[in-house]
PDB file of N, CA and C in Angstrom:
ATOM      1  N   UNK A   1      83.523  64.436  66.441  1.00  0.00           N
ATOM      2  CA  UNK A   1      82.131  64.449  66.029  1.00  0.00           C
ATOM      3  C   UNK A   1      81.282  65.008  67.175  1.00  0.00           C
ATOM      4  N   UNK A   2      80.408  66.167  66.880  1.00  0.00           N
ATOM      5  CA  UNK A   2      79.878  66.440  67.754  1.00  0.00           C
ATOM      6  C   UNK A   2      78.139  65.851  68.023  1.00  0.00           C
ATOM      7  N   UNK A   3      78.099  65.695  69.987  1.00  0.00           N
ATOM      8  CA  UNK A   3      76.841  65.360  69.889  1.00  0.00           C
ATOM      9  C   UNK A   3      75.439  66.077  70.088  1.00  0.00           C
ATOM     10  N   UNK A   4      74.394  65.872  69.185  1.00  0.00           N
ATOM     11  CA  UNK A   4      73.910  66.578  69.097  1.00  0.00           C
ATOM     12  C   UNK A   4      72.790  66.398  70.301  1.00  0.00           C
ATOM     13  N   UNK A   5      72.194  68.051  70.610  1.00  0.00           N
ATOM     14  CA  UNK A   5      71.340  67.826  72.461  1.00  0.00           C
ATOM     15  C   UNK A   5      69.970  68.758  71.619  1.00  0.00           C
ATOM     16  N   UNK A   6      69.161  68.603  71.921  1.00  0.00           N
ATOM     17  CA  UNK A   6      67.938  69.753  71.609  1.00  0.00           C
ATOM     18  C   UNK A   6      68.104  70.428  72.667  1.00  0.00           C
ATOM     19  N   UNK A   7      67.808  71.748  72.327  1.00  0.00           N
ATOM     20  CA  UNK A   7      67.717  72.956  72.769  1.00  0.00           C
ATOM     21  C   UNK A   7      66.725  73.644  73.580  1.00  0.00           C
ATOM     22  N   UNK A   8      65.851  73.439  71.996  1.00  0.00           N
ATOM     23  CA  UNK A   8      64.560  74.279  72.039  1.00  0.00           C
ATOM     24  C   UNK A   8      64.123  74.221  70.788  1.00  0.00           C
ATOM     25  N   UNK A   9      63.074  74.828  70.572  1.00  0.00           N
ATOM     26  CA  UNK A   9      61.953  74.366  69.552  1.00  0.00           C
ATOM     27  C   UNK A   9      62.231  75.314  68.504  1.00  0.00           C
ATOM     28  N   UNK A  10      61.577  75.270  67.517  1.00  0.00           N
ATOM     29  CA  UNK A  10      61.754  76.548  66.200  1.00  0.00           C
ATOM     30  C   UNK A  10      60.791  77.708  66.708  1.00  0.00           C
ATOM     31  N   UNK A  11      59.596  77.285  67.752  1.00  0.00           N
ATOM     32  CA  UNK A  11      58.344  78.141  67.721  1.00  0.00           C
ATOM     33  C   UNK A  11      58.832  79.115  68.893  1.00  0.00           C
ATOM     34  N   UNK A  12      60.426  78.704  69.863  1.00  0.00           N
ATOM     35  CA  UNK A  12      60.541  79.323  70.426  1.00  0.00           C
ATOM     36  C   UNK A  12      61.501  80.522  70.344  1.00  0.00           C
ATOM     37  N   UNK A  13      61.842  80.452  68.902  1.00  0.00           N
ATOM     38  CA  UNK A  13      63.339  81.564  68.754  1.00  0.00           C
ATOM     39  C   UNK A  13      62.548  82.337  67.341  1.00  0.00           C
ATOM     40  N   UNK A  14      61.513  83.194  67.371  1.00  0.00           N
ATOM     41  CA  UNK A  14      61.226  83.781  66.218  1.00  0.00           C
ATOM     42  C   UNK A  14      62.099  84.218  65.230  1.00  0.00           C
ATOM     43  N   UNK A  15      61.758  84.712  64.103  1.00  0.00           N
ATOM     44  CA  UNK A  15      62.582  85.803  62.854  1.00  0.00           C
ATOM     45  C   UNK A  15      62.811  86.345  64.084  1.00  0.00           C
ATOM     46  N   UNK A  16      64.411  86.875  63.724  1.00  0.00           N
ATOM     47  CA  UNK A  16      64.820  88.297  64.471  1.00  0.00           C
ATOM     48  C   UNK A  16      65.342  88.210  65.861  1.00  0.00           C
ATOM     49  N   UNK A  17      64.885  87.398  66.557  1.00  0.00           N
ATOM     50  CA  UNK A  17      64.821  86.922  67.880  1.00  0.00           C
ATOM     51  C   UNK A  17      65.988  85.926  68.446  1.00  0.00           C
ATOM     52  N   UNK A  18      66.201  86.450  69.419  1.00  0.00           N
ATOM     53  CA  UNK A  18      67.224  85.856  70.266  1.00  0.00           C
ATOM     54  C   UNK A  18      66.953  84.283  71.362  1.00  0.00           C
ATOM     55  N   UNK A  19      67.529  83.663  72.035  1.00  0.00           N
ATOM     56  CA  UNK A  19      67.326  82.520  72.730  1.00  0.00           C
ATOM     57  C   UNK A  19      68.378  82.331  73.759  1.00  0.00           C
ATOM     58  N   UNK A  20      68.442  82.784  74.692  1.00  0.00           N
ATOM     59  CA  UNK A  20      69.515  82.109  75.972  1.00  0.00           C
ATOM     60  C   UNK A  20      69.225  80.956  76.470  1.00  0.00           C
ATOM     61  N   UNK A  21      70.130  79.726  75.745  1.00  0.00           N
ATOM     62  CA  UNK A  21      70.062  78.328  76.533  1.00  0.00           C
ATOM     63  C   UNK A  21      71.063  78.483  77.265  1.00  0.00           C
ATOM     64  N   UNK A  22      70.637  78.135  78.649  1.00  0.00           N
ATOM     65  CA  UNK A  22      71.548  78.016  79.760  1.00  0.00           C
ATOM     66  C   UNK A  22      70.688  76.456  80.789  1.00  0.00           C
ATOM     67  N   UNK A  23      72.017  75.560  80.260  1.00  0.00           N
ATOM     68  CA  UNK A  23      71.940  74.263  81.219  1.00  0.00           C
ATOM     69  C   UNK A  23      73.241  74.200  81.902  1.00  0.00           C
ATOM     70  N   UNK A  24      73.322  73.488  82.686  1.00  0.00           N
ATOM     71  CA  UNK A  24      74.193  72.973  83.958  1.00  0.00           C
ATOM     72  C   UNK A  24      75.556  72.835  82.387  1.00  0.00           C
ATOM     73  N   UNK A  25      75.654  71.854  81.605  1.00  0.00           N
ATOM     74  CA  UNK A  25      76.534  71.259  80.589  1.00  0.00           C
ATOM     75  C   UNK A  25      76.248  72.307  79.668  1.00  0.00           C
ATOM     76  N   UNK A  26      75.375  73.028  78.986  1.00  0.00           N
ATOM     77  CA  UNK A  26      75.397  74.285  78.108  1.00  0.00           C
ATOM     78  C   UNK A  26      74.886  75.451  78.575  1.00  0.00           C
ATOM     79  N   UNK A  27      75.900  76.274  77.664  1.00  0.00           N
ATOM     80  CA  UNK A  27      75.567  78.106  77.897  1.00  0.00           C
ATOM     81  C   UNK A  27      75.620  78.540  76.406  1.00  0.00           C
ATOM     82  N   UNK A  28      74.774  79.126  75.648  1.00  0.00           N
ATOM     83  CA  UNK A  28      74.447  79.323  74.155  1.00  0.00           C
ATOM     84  C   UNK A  28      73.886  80.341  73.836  1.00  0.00           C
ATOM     85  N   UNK A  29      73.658  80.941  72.582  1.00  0.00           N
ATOM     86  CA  UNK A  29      72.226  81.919  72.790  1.00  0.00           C
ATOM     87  C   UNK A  29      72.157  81.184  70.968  1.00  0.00           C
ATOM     88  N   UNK A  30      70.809  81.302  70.323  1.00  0.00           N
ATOM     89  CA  UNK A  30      70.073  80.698  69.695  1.00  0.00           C
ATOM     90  C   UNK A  30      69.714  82.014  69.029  1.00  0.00           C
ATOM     91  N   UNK A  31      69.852  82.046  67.476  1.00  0.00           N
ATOM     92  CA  UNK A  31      69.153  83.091  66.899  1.00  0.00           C
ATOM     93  C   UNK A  31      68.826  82.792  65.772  1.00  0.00           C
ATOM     94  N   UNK A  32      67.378  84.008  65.301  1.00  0.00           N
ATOM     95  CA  UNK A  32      66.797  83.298  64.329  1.00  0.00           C
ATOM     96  C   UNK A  32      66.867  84.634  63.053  1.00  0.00           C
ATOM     97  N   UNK A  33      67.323  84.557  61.937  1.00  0.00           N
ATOM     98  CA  UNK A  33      67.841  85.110  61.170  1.00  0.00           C
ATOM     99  C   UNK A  33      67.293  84.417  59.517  1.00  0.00           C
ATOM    100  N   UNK A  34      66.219  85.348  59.333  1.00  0.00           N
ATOM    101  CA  UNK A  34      65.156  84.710  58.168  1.00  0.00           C
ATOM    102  C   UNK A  34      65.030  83.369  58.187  1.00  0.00           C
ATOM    103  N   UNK A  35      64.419  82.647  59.507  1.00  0.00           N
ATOM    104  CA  UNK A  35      63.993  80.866  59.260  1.00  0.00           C
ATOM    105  C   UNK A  35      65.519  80.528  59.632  1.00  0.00           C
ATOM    106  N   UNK A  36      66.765  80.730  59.114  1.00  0.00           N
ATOM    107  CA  UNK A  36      67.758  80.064  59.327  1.00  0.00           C
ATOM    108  C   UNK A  36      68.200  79.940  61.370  1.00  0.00           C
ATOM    109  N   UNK A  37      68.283  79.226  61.772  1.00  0.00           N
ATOM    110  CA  UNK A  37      68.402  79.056  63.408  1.00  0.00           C
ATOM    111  C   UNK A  37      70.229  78.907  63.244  1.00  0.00           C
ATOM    112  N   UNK A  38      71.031  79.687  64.141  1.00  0.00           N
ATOM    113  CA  UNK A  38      72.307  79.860  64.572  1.00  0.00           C
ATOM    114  C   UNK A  38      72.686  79.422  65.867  1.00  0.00           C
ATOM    115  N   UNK A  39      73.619  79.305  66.203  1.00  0.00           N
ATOM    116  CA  UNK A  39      74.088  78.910  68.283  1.00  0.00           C
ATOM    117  C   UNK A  39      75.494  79.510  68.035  1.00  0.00           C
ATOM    118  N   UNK A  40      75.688  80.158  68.995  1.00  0.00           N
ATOM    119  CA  UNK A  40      76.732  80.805  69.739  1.00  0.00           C
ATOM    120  C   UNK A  40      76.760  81.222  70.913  1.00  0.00           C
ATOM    121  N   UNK A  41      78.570  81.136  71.264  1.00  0.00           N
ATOM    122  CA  UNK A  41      78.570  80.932  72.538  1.00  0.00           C
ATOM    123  C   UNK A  41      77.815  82.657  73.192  1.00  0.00           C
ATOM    124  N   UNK A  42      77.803  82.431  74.461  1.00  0.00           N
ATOM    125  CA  UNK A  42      76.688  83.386  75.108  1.00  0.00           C
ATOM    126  C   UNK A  42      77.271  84.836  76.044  1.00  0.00           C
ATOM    127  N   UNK A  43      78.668  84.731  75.880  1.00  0.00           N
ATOM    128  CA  UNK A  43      79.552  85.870  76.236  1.00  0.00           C
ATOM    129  C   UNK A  43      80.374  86.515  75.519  1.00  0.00           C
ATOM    130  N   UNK A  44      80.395  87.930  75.369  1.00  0.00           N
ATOM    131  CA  UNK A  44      81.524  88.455  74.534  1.00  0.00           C
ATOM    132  C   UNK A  44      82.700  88.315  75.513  1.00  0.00           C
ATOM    133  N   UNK A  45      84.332  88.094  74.951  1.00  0.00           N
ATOM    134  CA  UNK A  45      85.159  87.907  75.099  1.00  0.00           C
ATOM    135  C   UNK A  45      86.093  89.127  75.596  1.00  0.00           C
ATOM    136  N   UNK A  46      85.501  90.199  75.421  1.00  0.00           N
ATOM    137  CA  UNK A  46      86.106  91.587  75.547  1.00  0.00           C
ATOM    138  C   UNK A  46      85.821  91.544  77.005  1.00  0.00           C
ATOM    139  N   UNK A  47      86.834  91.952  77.737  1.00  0.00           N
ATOM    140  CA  UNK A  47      86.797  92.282  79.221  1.00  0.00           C
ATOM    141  C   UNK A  47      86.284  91.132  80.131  1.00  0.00           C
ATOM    142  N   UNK A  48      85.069  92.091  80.618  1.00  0.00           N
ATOM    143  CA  UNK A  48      84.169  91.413  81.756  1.00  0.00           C
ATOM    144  C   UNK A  48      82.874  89.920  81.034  1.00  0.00           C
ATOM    145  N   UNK A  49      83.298  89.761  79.886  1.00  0.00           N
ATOM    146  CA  UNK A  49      82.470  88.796  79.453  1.00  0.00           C
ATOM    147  C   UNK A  49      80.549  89.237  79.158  1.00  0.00           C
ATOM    148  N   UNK A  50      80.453  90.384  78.302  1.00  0.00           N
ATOM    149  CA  UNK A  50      79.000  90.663  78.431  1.00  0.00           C
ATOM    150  C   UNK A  50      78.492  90.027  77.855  1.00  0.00           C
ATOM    151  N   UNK A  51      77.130  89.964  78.021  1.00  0.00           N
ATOM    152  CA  UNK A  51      75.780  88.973  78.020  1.00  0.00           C
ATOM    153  C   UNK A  51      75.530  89.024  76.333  1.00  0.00           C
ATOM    154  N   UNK A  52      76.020  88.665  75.711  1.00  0.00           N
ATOM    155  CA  UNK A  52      75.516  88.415  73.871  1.00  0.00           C
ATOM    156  C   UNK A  52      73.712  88.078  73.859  1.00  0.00           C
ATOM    157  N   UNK A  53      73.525  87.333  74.799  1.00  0.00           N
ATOM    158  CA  UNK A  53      71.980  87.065  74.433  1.00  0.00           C
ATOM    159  C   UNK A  53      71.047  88.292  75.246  1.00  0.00           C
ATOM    160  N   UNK A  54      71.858  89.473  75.306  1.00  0.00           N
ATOM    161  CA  UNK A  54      71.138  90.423  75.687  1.00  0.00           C
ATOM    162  C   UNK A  54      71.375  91.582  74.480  1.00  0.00           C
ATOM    163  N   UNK A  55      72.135  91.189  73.664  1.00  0.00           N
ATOM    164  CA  UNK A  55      72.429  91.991  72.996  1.00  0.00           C
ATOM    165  C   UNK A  55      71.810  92.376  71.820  1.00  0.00           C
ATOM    166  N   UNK A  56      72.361  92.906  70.236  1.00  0.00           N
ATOM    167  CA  UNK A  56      71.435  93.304  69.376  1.00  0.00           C
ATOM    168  C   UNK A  56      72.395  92.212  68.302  1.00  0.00           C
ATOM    169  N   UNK A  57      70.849  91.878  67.704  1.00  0.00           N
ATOM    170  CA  UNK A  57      70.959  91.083  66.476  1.00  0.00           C
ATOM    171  C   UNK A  57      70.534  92.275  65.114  1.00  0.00           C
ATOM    172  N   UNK A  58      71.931  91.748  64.173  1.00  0.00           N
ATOM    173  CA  UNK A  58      71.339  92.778  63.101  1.00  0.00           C
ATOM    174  C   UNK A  58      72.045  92.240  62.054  1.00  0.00           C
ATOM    175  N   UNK A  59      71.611  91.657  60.978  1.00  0.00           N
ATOM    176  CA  UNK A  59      71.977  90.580  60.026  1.00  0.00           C
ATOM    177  C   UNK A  59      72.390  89.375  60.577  1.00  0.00           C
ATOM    178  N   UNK A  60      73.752  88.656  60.205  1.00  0.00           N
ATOM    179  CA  UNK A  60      74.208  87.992  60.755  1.00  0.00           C
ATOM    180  C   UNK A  60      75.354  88.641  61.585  1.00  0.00           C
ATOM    181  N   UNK A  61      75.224  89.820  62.504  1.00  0.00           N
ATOM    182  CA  UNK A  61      76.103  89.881  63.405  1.00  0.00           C
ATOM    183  C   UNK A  61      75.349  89.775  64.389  1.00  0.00           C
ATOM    184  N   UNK A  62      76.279  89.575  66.273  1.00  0.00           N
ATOM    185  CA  UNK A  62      75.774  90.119  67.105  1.00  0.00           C
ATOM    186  C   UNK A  62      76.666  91.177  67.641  1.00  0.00           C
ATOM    187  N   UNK A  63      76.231  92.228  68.411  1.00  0.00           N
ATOM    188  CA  UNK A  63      76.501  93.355  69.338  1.00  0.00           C
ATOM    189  C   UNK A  63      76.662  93.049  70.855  1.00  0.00           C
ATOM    190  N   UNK A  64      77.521  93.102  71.320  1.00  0.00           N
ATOM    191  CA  UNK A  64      77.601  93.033  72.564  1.00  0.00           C
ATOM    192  C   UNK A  64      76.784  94.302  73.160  1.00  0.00           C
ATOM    193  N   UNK A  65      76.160  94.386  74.373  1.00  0.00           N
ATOM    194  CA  UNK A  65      75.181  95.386  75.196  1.00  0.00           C
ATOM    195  C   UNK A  65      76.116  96.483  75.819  1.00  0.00           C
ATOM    196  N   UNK A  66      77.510  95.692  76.006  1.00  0.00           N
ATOM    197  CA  UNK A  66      78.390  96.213  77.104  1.00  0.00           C
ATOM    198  C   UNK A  66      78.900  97.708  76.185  1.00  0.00           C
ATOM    199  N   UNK A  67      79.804  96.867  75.371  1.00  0.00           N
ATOM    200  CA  UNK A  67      81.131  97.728  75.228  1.00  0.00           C
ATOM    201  C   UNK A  67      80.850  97.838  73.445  1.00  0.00           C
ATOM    202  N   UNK A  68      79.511  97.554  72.801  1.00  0.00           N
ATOM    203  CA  UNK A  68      79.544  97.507  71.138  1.00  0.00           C
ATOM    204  C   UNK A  68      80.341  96.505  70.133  1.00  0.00           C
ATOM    205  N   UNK A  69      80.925  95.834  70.882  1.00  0.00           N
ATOM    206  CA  UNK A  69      81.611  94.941  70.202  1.00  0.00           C
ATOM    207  C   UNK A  69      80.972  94.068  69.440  1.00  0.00           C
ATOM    208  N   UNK A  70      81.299  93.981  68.056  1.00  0.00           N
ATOM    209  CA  UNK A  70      80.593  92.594  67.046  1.00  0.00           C
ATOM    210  C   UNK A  70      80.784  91.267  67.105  1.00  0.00           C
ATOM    211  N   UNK A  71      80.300  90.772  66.418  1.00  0.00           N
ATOM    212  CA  UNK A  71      80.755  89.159  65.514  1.00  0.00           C
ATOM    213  C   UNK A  71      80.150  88.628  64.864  1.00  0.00           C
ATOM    214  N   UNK A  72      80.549  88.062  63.770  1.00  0.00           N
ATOM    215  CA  UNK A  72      79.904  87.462  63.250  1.00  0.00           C
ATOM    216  C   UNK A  72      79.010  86.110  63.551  1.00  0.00           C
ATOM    217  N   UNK A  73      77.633  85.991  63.393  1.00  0.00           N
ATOM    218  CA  UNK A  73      77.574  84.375  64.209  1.00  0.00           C
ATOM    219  C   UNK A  73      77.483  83.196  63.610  1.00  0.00           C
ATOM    220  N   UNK A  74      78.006  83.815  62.224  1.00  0.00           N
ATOM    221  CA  UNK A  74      78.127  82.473  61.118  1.00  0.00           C
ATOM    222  C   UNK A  74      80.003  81.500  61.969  1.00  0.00           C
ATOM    223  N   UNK A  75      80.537  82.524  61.869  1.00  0.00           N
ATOM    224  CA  UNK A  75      81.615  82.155  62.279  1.00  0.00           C
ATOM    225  C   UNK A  75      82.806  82.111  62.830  1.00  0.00           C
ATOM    226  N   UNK A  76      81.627  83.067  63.983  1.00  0.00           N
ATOM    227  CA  UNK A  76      82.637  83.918  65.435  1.00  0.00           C
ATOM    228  C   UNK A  76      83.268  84.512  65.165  1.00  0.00           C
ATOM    229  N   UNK A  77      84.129  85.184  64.369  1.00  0.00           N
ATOM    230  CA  UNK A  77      84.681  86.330  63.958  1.00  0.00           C
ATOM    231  C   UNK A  77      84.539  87.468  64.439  1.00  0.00           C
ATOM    232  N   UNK A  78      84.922  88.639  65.236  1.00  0.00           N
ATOM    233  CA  UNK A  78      85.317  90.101  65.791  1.00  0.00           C
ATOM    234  C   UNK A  78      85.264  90.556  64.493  1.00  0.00           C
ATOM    235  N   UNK A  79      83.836  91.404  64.261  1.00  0.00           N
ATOM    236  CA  UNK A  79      83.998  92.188  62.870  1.00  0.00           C
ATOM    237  C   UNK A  79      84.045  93.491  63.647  1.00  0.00           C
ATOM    238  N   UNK A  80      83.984  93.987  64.713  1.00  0.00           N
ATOM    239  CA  UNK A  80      84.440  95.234  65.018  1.00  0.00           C
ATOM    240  C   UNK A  80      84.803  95.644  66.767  1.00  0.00           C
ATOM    241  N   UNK A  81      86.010  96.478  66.520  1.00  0.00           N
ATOM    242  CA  UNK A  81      86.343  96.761  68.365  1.00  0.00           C
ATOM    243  C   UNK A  81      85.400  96.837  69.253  1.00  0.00           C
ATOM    244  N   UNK A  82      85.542  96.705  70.594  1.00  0.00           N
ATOM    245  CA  UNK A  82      86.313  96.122  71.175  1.00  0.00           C
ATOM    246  C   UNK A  82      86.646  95.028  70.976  1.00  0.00           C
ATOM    247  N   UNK A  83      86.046  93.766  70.142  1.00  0.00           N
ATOM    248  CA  UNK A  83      86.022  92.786  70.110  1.00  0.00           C
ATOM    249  C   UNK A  83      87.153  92.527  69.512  1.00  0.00           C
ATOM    250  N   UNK A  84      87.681  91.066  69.946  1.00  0.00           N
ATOM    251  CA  UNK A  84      89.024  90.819  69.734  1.00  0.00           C
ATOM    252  C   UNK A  84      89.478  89.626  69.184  1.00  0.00           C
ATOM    253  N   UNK A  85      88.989  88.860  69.747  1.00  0.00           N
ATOM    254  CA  UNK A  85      88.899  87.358  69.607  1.00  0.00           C
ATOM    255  C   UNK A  85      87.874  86.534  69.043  1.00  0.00           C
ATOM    256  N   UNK A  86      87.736  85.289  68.583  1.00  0.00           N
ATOM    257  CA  UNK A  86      86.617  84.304  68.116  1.00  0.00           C
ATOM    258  C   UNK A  86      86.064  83.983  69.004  1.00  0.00           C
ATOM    259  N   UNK A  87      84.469  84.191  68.862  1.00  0.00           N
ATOM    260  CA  UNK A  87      83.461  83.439  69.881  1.00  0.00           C
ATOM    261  C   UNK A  87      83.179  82.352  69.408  1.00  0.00           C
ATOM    262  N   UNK A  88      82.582  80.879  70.578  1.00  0.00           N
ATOM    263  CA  UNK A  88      82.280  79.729  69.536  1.00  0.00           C
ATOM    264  C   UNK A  88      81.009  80.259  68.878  1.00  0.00           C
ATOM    265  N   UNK A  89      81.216  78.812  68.027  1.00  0.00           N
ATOM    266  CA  UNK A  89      79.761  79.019  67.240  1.00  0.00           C
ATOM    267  C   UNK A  89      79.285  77.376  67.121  1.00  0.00           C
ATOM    268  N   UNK A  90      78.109  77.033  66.938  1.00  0.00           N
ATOM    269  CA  UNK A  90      78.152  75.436  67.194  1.00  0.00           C
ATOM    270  C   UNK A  90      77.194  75.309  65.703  1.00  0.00           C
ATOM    271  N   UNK A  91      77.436  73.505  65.155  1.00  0.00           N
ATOM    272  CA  UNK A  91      76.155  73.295  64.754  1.00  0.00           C
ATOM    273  C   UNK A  91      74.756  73.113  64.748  1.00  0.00           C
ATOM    274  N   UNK A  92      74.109  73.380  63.611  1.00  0.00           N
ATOM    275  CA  UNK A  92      72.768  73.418  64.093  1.00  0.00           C
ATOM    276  C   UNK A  92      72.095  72.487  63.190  1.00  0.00           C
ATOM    277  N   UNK A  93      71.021  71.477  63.431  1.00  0.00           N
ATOM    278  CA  UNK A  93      70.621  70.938  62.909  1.00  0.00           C
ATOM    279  C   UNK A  93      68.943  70.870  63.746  1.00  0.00           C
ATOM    280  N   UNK A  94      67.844  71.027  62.656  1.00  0.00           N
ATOM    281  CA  UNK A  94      66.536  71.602  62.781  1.00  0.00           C
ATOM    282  C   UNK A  94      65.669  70.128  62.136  1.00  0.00           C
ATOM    283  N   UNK A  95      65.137  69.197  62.883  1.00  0.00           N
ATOM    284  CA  UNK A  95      64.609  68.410  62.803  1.00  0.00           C
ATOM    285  C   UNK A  95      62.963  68.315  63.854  1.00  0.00           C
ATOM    286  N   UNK A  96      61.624  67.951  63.052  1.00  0.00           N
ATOM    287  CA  UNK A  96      60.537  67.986  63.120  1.00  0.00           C
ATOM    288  C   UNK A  96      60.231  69.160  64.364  1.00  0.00           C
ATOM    289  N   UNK A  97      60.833  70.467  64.162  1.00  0.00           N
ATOM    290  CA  UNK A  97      60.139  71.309  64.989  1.00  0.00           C
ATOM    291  C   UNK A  97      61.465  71.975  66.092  1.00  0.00           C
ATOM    292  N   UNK A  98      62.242  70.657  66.484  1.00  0.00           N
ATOM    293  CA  UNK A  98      62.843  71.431  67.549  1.00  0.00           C
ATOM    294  C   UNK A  98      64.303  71.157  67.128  1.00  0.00           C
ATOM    295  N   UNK A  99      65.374  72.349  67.731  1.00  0.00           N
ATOM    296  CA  UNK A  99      66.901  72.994  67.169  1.00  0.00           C
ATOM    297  C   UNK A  99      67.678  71.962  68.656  1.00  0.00           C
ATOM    298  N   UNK A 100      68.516  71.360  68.003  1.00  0.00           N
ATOM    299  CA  UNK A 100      69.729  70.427  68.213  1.00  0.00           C
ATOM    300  C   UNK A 100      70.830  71.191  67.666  1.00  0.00           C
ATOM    301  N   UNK A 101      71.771  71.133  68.766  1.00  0.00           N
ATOM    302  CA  UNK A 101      72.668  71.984  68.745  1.00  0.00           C
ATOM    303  C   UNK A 101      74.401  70.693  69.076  1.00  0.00           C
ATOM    304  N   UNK A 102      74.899  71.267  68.204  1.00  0.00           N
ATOM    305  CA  UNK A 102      76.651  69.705  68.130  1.00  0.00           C
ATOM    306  C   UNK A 102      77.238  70.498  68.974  1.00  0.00           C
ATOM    307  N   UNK A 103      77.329  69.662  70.203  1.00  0.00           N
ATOM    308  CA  UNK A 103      78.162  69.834  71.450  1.00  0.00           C
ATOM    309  C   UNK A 103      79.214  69.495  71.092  1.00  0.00           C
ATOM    310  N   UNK A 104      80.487  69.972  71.179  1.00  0.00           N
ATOM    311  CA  UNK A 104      81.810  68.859  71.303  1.00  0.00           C
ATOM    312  C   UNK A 104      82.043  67.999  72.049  1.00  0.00           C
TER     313      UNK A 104
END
């Protein structure tokens, strides 16, 4: 069962818009995809580990900056090369304003 930590707020991850949570215990990026709020982990897996919360959001995929690599961020999935492997993806639960995210 995972526990759940707030993040950050809804007012801070617009439509469209990205979120790098980085604490000491979490590393995440936060995206906002018509009202619906997502968490995934915050590095692509290909190589040198590039920065996902620098990257491009475009439906529900993200783009790595580095090397173009996809995924899905419903459910970490490599929908296209370089990408190779599953990124995490966490739950999200959106209560009076601010995004709680299920740690394992």
């Amino acid at each position: 069962m995972p526990n759940f930590v707030t993040v950050a707020t809804v007012d801070e991850v617009p439509p469209g818009e990205l979120k790098q949570i980085k604490r000491e215990d979490i590393r995440l990026v936060l995206a906002n995809v018509e009202g619906q709020i997502y968490a995934f982990g915050w590095e692509c897996n290909h190589t040198s580990g590039g920065p996902l919360y620098d990257g491009w959001l475009e439906g529900l995929e993200i783009e790595c900056p580095w090397h173009g690599g996809r995924y899905d961020i419903t459910t970490g999935e490599a929908t296209s090369f370089p990408a190779c492997d599953v990124i995490p993806v966490y739950e999200v639960q959106v209560e009076d304003g601010e995004i709680k995210v299920g740690i394992p």
